[in-house]
PDB file of N, CA and C in Angstrom:
ATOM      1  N   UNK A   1       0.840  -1.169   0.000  1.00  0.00           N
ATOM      2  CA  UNK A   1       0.000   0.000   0.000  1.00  0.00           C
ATOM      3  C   UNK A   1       0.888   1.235   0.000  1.00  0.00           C
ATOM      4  N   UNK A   2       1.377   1.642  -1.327  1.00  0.00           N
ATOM      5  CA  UNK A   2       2.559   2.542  -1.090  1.00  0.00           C
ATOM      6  C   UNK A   2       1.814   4.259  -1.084  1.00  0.00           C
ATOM      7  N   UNK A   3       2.076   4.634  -0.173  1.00  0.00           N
ATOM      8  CA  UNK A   3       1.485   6.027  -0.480  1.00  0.00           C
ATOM      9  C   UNK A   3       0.361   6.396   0.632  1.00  0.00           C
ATOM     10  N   UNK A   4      -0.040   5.684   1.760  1.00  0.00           N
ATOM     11  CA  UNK A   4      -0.796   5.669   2.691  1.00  0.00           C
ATOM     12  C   UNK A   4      -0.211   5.686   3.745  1.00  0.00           C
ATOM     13  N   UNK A   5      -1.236   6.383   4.618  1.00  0.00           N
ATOM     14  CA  UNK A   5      -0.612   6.540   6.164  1.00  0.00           C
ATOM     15  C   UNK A   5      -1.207   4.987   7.350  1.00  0.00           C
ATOM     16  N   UNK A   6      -0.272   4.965   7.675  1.00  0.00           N
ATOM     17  CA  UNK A   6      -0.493   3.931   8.952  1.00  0.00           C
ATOM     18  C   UNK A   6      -2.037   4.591   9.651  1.00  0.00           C
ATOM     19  N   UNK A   7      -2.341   4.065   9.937  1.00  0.00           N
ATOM     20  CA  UNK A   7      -4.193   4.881  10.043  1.00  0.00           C
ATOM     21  C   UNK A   7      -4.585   3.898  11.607  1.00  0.00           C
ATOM     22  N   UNK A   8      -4.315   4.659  12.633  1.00  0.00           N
ATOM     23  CA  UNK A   8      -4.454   3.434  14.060  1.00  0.00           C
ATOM     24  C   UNK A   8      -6.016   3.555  14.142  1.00  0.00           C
ATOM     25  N   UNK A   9      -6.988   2.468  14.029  1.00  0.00           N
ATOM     26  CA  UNK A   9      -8.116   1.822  14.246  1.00  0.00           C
ATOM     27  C   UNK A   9      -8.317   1.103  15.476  1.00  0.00           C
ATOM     28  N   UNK A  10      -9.209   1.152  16.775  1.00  0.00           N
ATOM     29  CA  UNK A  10      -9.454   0.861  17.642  1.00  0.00           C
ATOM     30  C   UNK A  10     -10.003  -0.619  17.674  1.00  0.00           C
ATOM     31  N   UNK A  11      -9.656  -2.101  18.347  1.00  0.00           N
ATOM     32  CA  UNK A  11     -10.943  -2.595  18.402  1.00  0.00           C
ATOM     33  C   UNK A  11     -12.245  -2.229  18.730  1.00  0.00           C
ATOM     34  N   UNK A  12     -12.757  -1.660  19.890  1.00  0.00           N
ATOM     35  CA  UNK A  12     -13.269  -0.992  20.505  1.00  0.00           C
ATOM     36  C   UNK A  12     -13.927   0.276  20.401  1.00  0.00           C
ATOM     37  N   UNK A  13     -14.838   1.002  19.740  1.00  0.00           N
ATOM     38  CA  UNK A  13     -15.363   2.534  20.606  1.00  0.00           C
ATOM     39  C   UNK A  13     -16.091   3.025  21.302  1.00  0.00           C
ATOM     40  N   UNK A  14     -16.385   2.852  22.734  1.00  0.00           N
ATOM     41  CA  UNK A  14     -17.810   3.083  23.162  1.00  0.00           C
ATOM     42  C   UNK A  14     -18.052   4.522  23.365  1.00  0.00           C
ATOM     43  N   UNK A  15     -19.188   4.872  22.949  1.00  0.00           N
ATOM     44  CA  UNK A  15     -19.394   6.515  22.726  1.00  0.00           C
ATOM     45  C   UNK A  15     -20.466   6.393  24.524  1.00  0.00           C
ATOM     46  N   UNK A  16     -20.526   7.321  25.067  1.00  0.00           N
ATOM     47  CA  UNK A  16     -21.537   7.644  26.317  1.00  0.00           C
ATOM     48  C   UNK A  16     -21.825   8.930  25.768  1.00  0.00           C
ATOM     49  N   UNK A  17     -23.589   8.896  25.384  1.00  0.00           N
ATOM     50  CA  UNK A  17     -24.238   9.906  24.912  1.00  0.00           C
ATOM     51  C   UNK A  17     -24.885  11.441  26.298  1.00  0.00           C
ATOM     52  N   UNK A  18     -24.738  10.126  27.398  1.00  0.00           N
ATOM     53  CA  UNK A  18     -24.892  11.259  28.680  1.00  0.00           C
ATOM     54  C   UNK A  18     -23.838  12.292  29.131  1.00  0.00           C
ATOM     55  N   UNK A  19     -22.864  11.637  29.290  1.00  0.00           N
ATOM     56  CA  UNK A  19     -21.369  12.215  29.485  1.00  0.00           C
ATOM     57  C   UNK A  19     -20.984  12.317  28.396  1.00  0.00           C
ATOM     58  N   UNK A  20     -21.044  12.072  27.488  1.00  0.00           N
ATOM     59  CA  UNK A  20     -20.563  12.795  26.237  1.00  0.00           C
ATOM     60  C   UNK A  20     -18.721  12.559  26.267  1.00  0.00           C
ATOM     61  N   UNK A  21     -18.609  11.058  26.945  1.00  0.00           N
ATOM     62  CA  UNK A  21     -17.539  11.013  26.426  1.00  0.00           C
ATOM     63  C   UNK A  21     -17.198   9.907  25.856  1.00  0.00           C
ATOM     64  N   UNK A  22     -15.841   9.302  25.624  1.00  0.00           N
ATOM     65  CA  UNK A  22     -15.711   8.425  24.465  1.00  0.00           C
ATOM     66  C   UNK A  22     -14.760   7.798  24.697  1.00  0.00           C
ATOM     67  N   UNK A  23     -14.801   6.285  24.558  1.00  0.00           N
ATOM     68  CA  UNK A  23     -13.370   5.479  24.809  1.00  0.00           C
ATOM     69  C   UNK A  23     -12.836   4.661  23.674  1.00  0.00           C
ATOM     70  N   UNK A  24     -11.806   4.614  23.504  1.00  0.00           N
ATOM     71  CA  UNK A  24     -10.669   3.951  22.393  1.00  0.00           C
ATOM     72  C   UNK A  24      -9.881   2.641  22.900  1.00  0.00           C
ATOM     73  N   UNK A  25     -10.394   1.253  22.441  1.00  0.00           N
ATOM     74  CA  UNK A  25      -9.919   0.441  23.616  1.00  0.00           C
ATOM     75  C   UNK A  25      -9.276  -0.216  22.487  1.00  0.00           C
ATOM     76  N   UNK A  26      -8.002  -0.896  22.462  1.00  0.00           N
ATOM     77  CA  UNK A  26      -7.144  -1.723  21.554  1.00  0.00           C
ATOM     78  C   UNK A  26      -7.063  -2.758  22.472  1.00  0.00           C
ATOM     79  N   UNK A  27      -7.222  -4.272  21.866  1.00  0.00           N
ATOM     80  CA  UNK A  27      -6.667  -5.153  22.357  1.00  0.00           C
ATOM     81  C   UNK A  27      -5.968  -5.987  21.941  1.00  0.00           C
ATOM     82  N   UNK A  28      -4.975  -6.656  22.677  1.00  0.00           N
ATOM     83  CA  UNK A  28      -3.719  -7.534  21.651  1.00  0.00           C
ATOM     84  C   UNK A  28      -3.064  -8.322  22.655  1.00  0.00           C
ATOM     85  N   UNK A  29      -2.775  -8.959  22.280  1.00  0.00           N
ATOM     86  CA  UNK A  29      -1.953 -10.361  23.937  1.00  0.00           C
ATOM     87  C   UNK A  29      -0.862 -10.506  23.169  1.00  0.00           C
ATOM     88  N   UNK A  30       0.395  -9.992  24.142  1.00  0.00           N
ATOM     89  CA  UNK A  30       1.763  -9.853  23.865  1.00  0.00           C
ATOM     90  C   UNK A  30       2.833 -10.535  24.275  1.00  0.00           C
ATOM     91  N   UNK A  31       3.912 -11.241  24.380  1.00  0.00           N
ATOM     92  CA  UNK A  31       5.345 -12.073  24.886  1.00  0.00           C
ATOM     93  C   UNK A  31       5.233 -10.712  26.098  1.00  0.00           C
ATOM     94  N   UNK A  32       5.851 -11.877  27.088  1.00  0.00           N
ATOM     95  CA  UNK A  32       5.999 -10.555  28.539  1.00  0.00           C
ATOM     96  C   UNK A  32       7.047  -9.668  28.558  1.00  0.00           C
ATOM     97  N   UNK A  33       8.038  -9.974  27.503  1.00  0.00           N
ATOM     98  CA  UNK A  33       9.193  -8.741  27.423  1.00  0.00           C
ATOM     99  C   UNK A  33       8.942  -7.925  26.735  1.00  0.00           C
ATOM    100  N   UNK A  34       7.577  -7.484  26.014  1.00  0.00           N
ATOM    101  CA  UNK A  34       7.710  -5.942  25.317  1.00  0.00           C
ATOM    102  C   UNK A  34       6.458  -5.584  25.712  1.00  0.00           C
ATOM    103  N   UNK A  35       5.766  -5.998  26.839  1.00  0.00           N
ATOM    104  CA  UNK A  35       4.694  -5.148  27.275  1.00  0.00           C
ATOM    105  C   UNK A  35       4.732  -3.687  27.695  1.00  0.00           C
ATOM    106  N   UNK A  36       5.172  -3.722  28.160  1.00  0.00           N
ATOM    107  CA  UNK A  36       5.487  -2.259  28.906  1.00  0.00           C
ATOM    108  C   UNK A  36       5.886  -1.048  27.408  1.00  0.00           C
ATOM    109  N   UNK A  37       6.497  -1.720  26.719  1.00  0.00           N
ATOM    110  CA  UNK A  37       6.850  -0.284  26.123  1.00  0.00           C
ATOM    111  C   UNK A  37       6.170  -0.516  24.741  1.00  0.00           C
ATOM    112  N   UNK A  38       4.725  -1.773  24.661  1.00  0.00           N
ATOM    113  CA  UNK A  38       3.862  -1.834  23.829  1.00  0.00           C
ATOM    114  C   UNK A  38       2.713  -1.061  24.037  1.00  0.00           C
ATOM    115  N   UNK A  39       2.477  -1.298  25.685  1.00  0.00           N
ATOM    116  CA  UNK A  39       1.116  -0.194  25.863  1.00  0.00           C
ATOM    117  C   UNK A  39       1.825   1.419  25.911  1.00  0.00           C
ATOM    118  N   UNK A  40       3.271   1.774  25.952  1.00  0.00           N
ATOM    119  CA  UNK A  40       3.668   3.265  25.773  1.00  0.00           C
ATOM    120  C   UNK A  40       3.087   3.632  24.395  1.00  0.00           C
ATOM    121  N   UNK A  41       3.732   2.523  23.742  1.00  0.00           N
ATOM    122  CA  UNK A  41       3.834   2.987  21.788  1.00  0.00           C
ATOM    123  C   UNK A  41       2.114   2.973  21.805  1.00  0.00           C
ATOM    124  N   UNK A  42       1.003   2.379  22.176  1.00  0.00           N
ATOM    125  CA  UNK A  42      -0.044   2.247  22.229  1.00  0.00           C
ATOM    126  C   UNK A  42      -0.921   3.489  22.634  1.00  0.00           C
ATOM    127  N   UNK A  43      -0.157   3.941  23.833  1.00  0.00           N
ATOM    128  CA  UNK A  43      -1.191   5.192  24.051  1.00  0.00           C
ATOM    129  C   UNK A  43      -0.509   6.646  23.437  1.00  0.00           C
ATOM    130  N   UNK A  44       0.431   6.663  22.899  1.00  0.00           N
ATOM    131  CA  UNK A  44       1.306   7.591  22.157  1.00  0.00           C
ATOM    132  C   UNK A  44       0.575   7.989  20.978  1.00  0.00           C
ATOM    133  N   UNK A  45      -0.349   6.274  20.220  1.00  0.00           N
ATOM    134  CA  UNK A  45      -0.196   6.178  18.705  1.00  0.00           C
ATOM    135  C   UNK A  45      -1.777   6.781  18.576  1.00  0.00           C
ATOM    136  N   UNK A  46      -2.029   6.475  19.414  1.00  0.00           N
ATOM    137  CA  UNK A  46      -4.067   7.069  19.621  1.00  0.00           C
ATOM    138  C   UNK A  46      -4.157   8.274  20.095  1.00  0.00           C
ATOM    139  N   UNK A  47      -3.276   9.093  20.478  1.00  0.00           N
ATOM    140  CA  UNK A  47      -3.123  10.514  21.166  1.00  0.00           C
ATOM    141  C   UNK A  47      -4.212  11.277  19.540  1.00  0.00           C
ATOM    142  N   UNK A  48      -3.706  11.514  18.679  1.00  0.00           N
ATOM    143  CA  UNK A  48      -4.074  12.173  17.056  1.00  0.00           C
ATOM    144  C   UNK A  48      -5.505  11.834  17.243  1.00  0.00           C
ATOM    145  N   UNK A  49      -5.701  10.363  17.354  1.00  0.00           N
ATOM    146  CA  UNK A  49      -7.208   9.902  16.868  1.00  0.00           C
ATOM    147  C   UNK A  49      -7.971  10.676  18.445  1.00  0.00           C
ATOM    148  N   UNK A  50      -7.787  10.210  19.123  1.00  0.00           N
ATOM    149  CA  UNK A  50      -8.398  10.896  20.568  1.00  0.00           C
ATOM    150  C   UNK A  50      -8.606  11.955  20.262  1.00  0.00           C
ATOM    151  N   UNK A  51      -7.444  13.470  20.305  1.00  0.00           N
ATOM    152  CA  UNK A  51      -8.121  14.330  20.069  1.00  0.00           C
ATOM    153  C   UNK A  51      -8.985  14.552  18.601  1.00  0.00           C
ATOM    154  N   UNK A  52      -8.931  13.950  17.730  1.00  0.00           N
ATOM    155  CA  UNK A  52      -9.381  13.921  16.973  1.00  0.00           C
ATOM    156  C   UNK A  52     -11.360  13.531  16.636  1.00  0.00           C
ATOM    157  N   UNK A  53     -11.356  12.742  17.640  1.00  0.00           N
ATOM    158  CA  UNK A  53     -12.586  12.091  18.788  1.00  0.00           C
ATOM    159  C   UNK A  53     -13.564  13.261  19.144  1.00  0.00           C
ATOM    160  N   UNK A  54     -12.621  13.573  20.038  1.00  0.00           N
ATOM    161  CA  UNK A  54     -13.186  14.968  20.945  1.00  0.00           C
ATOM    162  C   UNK A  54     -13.491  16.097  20.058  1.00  0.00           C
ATOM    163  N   UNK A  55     -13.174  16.644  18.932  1.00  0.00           N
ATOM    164  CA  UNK A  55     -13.150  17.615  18.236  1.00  0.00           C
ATOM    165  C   UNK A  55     -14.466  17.243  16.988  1.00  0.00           C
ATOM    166  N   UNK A  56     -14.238  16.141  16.509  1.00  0.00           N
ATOM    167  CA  UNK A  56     -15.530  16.046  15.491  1.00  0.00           C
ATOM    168  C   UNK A  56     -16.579  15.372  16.272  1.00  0.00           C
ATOM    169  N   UNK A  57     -16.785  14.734  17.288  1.00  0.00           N
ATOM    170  CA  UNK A  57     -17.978  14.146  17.620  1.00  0.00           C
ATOM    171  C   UNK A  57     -18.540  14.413  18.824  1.00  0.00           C
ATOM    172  N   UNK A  58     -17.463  15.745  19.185  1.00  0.00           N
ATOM    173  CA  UNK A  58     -18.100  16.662  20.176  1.00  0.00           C
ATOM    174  C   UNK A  58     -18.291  15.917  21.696  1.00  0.00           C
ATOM    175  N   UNK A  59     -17.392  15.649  22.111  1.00  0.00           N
ATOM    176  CA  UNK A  59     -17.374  14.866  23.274  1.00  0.00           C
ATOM    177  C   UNK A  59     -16.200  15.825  24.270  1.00  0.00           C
ATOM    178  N   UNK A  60     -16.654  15.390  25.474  1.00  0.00           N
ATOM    179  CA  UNK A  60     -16.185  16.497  26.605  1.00  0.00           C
ATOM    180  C   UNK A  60     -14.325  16.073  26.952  1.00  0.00           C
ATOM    181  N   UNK A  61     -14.363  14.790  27.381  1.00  0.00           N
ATOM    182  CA  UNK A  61     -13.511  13.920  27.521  1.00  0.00           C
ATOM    183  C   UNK A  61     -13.467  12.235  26.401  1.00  0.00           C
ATOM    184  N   UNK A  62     -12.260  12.006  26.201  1.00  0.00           N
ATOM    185  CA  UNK A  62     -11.950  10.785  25.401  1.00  0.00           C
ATOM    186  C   UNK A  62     -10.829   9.903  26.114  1.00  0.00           C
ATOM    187  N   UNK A  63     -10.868   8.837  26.355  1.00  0.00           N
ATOM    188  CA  UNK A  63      -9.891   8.178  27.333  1.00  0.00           C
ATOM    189  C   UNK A  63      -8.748   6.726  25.717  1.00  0.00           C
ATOM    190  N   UNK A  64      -8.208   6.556  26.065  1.00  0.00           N
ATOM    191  CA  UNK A  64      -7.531   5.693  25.577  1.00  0.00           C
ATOM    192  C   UNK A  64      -7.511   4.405  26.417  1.00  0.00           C
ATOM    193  N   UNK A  65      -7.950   2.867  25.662  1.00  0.00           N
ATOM    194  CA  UNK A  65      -7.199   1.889  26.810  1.00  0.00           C
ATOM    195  C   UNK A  65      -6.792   0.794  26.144  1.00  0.00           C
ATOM    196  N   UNK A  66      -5.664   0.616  26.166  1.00  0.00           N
ATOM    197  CA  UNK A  66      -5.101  -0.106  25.307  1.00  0.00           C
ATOM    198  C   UNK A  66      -4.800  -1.583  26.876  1.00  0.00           C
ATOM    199  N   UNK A  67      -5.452  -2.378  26.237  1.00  0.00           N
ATOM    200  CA  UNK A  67      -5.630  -3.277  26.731  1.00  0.00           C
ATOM    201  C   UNK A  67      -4.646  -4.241  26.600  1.00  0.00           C
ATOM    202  N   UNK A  68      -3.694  -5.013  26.772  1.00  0.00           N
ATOM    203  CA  UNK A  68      -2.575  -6.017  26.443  1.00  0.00           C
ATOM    204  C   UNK A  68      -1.932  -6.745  27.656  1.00  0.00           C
ATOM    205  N   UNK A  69      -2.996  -7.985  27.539  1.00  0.00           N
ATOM    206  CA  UNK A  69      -2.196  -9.232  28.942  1.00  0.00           C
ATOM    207  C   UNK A  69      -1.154  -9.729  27.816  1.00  0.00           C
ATOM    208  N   UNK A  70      -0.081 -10.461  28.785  1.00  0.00           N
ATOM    209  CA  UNK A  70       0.962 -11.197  28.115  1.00  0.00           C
ATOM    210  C   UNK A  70       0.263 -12.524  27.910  1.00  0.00           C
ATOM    211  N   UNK A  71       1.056 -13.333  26.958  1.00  0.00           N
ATOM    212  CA  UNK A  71       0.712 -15.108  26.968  1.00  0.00           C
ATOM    213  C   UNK A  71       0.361 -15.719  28.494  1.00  0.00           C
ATOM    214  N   UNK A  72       1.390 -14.935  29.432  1.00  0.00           N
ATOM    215  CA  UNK A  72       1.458 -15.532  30.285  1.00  0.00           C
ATOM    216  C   UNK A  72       0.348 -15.272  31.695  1.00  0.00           C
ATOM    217  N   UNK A  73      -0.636 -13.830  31.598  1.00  0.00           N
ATOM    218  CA  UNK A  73      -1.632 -13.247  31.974  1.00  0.00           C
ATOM    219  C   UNK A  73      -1.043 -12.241  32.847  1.00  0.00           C
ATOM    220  N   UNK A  74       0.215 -11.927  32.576  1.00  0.00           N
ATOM    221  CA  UNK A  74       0.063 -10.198  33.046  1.00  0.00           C
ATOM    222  C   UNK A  74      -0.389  -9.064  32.615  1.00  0.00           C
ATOM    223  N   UNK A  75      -0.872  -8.335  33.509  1.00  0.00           N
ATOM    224  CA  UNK A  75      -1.881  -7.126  33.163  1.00  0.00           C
ATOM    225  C   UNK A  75      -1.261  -5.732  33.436  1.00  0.00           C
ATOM    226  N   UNK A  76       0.038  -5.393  32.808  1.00  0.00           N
ATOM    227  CA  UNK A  76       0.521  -4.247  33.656  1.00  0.00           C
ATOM    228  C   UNK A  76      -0.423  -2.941  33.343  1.00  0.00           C
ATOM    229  N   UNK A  77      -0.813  -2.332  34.448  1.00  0.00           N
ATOM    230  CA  UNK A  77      -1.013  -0.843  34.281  1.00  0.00           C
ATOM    231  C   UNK A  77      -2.486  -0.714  34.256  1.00  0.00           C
ATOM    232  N   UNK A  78      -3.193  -2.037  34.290  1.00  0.00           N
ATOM    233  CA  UNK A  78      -4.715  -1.882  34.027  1.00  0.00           C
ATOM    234  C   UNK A  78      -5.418  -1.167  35.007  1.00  0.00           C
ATOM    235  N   UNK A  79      -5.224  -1.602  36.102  1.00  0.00           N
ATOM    236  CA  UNK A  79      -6.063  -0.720  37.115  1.00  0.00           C
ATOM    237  C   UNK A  79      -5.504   0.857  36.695  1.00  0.00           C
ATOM    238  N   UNK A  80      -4.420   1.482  36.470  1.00  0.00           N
ATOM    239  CA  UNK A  80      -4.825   2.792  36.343  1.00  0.00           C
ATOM    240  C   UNK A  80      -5.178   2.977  35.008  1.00  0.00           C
ATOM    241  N   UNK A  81      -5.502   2.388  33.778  1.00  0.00           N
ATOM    242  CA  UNK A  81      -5.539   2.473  32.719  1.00  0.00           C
ATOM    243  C   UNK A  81      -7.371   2.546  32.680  1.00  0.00           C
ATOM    244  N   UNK A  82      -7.787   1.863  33.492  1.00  0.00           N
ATOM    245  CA  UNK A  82      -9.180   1.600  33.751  1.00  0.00           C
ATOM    246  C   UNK A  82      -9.897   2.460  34.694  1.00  0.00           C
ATOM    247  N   UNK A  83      -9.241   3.026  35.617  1.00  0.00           N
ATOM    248  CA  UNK A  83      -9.503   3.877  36.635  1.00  0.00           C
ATOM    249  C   UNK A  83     -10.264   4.776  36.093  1.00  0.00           C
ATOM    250  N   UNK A  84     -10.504   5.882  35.040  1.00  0.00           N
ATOM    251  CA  UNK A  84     -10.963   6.967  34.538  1.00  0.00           C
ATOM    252  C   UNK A  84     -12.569   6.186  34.179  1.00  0.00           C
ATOM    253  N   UNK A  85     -12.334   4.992  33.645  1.00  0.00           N
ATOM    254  CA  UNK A  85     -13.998   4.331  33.328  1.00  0.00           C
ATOM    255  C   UNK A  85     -14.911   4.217  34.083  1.00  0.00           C
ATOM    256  N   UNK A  86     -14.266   4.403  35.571  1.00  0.00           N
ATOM    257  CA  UNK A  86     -14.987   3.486  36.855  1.00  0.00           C
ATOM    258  C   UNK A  86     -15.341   2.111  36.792  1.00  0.00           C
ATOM    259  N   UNK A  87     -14.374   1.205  36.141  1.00  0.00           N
ATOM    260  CA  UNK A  87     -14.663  -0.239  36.302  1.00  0.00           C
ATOM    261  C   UNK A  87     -14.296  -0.861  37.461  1.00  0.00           C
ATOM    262  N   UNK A  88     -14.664  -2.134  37.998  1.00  0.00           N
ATOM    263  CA  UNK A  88     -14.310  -1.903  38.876  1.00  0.00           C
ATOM    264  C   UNK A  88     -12.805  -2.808  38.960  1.00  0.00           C
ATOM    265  N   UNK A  89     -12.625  -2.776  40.097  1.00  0.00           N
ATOM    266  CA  UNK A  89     -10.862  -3.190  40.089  1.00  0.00           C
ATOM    267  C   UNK A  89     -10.366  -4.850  39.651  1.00  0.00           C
ATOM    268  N   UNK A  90     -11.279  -5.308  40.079  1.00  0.00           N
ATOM    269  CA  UNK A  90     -11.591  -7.116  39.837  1.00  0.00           C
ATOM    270  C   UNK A  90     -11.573  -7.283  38.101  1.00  0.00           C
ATOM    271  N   UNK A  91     -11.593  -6.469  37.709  1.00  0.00           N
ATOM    272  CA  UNK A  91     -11.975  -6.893  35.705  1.00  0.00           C
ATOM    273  C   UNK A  91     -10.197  -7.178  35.425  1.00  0.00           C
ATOM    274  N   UNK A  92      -9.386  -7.168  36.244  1.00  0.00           N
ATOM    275  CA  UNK A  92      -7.830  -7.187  35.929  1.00  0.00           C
ATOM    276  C   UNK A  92      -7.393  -9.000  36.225  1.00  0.00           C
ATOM    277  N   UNK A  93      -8.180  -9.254  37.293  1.00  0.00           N
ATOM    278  CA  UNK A  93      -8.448 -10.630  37.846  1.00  0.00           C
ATOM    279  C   UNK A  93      -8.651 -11.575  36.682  1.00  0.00           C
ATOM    280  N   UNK A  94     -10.222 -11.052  36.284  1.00  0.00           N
ATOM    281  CA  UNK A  94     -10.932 -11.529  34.819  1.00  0.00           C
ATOM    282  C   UNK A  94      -9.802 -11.607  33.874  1.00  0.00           C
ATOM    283  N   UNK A  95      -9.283 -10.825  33.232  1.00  0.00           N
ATOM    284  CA  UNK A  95      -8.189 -10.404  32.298  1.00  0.00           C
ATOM    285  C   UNK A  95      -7.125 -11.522  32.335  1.00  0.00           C
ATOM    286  N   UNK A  96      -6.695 -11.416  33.604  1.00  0.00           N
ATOM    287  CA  UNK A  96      -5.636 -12.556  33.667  1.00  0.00           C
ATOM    288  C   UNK A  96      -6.216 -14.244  33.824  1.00  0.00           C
ATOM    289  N   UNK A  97      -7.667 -14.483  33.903  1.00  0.00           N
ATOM    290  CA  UNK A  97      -8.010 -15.518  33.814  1.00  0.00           C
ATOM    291  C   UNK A  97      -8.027 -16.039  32.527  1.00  0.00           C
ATOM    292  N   UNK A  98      -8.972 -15.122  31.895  1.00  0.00           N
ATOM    293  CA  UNK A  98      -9.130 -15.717  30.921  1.00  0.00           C
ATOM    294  C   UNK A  98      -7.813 -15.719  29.574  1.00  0.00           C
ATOM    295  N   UNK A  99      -7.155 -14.972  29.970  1.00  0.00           N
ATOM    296  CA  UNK A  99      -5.826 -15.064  29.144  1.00  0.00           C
ATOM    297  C   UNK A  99      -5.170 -16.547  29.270  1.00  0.00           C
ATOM    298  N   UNK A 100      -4.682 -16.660  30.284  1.00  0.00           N
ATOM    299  CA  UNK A 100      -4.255 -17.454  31.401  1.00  0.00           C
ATOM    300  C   UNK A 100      -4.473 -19.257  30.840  1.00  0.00           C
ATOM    301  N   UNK A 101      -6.171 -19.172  30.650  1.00  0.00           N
ATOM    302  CA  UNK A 101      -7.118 -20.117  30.380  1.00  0.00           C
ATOM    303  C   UNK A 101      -6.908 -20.465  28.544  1.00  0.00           C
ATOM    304  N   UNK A 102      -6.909 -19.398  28.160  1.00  0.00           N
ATOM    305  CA  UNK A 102      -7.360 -19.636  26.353  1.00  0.00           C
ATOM    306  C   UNK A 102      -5.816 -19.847  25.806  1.00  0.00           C
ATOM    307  N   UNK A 103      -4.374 -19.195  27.088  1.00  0.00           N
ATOM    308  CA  UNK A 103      -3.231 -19.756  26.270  1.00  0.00           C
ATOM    309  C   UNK A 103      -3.065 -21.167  26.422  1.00  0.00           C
ATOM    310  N   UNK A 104      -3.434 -21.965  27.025  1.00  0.00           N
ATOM    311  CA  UNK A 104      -3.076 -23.441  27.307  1.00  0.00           C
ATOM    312  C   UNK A 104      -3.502 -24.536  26.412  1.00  0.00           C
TER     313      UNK A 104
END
Protein backbone atom coordinates (compact mmCIF):
# COMPACT_ATOMS: atom_id res chain seq x y z
CA UNK A 1 0.00 0.00 0.00
CA UNK A 2 2.56 2.54 -1.09
CA UNK A 3 1.48 6.03 -0.48
CA UNK A 4 -0.80 5.67 2.69
CA UNK A 5 -0.61 6.54 6.16
CA UNK A 6 -0.49 3.93 8.95
CA UNK A 7 -4.19 4.88 10.04
CA UNK A 8 -4.45 3.43 14.06
CA UNK A 9 -8.12 1.82 14.25
CA UNK A 10 -9.45 0.86 17.64
CA UNK A 11 -10.94 -2.60 18.40
CA UNK A 12 -13.27 -0.99 20.50
CA UNK A 13 -15.36 2.53 20.61
CA UNK A 14 -17.81 3.08 23.16
CA UNK A 15 -19.39 6.51 22.73
CA UNK A 16 -21.54 7.64 26.32
CA UNK A 17 -24.24 9.91 24.91
CA UNK A 18 -24.89 11.26 28.68
CA UNK A 19 -21.37 12.22 29.49
CA UNK A 20 -20.56 12.79 26.24
CA UNK A 21 -17.54 11.01 26.43
CA UNK A 22 -15.71 8.43 24.46
CA UNK A 23 -13.37 5.48 24.81
CA UNK A 24 -10.67 3.95 22.39
CA UNK A 25 -9.92 0.44 23.62
CA UNK A 26 -7.14 -1.72 21.55
CA UNK A 27 -6.67 -5.15 22.36
CA UNK A 28 -3.72 -7.53 21.65
CA UNK A 29 -1.95 -10.36 23.94
CA UNK A 30 1.76 -9.85 23.87
CA UNK A 31 5.35 -12.07 24.89
CA UNK A 32 6.00 -10.56 28.54
CA UNK A 33 9.19 -8.74 27.42
CA UNK A 34 7.71 -5.94 25.32
CA UNK A 35 4.69 -5.15 27.28
CA UNK A 36 5.49 -2.26 28.91
CA UNK A 37 6.85 -0.28 26.12
CA UNK A 38 3.86 -1.83 23.83
CA UNK A 39 1.12 -0.19 25.86
CA UNK A 40 3.67 3.27 25.77
CA UNK A 41 3.83 2.99 21.79
CA UNK A 42 -0.04 2.25 22.23
CA UNK A 43 -1.19 5.19 24.05
CA UNK A 44 1.31 7.59 22.16
CA UNK A 45 -0.20 6.18 18.70
CA UNK A 46 -4.07 7.07 19.62
CA UNK A 47 -3.12 10.51 21.17
CA UNK A 48 -4.07 12.17 17.06
CA UNK A 49 -7.21 9.90 16.87
CA UNK A 50 -8.40 10.90 20.57
CA UNK A 51 -8.12 14.33 20.07
CA UNK A 52 -9.38 13.92 16.97
CA UNK A 53 -12.59 12.09 18.79
CA UNK A 54 -13.19 14.97 20.95
CA UNK A 55 -13.15 17.62 18.24
CA UNK A 56 -15.53 16.05 15.49
CA UNK A 57 -17.98 14.15 17.62
CA UNK A 58 -18.10 16.66 20.18
CA UNK A 59 -17.37 14.87 23.27
CA UNK A 60 -16.19 16.50 26.60
CA UNK A 61 -13.51 13.92 27.52
CA UNK A 62 -11.95 10.79 25.40
CA UNK A 63 -9.89 8.18 27.33
CA UNK A 64 -7.53 5.69 25.58
CA UNK A 65 -7.20 1.89 26.81
CA UNK A 66 -5.10 -0.11 25.31
CA UNK A 67 -5.63 -3.28 26.73
CA UNK A 68 -2.57 -6.02 26.44
CA UNK A 69 -2.20 -9.23 28.94
CA UNK A 70 0.96 -11.20 28.11
CA UNK A 71 0.71 -15.11 26.97
CA UNK A 72 1.46 -15.53 30.28
CA UNK A 73 -1.63 -13.25 31.97
CA UNK A 74 0.06 -10.20 33.05
CA UNK A 75 -1.88 -7.13 33.16
CA UNK A 76 0.52 -4.25 33.66
CA UNK A 77 -1.01 -0.84 34.28
CA UNK A 78 -4.72 -1.88 34.03
CA UNK A 79 -6.06 -0.72 37.12
CA UNK A 80 -4.82 2.79 36.34
CA UNK A 81 -5.54 2.47 32.72
CA UNK A 82 -9.18 1.60 33.75
CA UNK A 83 -9.50 3.88 36.63
CA UNK A 84 -10.96 6.97 34.54
CA UNK A 85 -14.00 4.33 33.33
CA UNK A 86 -14.99 3.49 36.86
CA UNK A 87 -14.66 -0.24 36.30
CA UNK A 88 -14.31 -1.90 38.88
CA UNK A 89 -10.86 -3.19 40.09
CA UNK A 90 -11.59 -7.12 39.84
CA UNK A 91 -11.98 -6.89 35.71
CA UNK A 92 -7.83 -7.19 35.93
CA UNK A 93 -8.45 -10.63 37.85
CA UNK A 94 -10.93 -11.53 34.82
CA UNK A 95 -8.19 -10.40 32.30
CA UNK A 96 -5.64 -12.56 33.67
CA UNK A 97 -8.01 -15.52 33.81
CA UNK A 98 -9.13 -15.72 30.92
CA UNK A 99 -5.83 -15.06 29.14
CA UNK A 100 -4.25 -17.45 31.40
CA UNK A 101 -7.12 -20.12 30.38
CA UNK A 102 -7.36 -19.64 26.35
CA UNK A 103 -3.23 -19.76 26.27
CA UNK A 104 -3.08 -23.44 27.31
Amino acid sequence: MHGQQNIKRPYIVILDKIFKTACLMDVEILNSHNLHSTITKKLQSYTDLKEELIRIWQRTTAYVVPTAPSTTGITPKVNEILKPLNLRPALNILTQKAVTIHSV
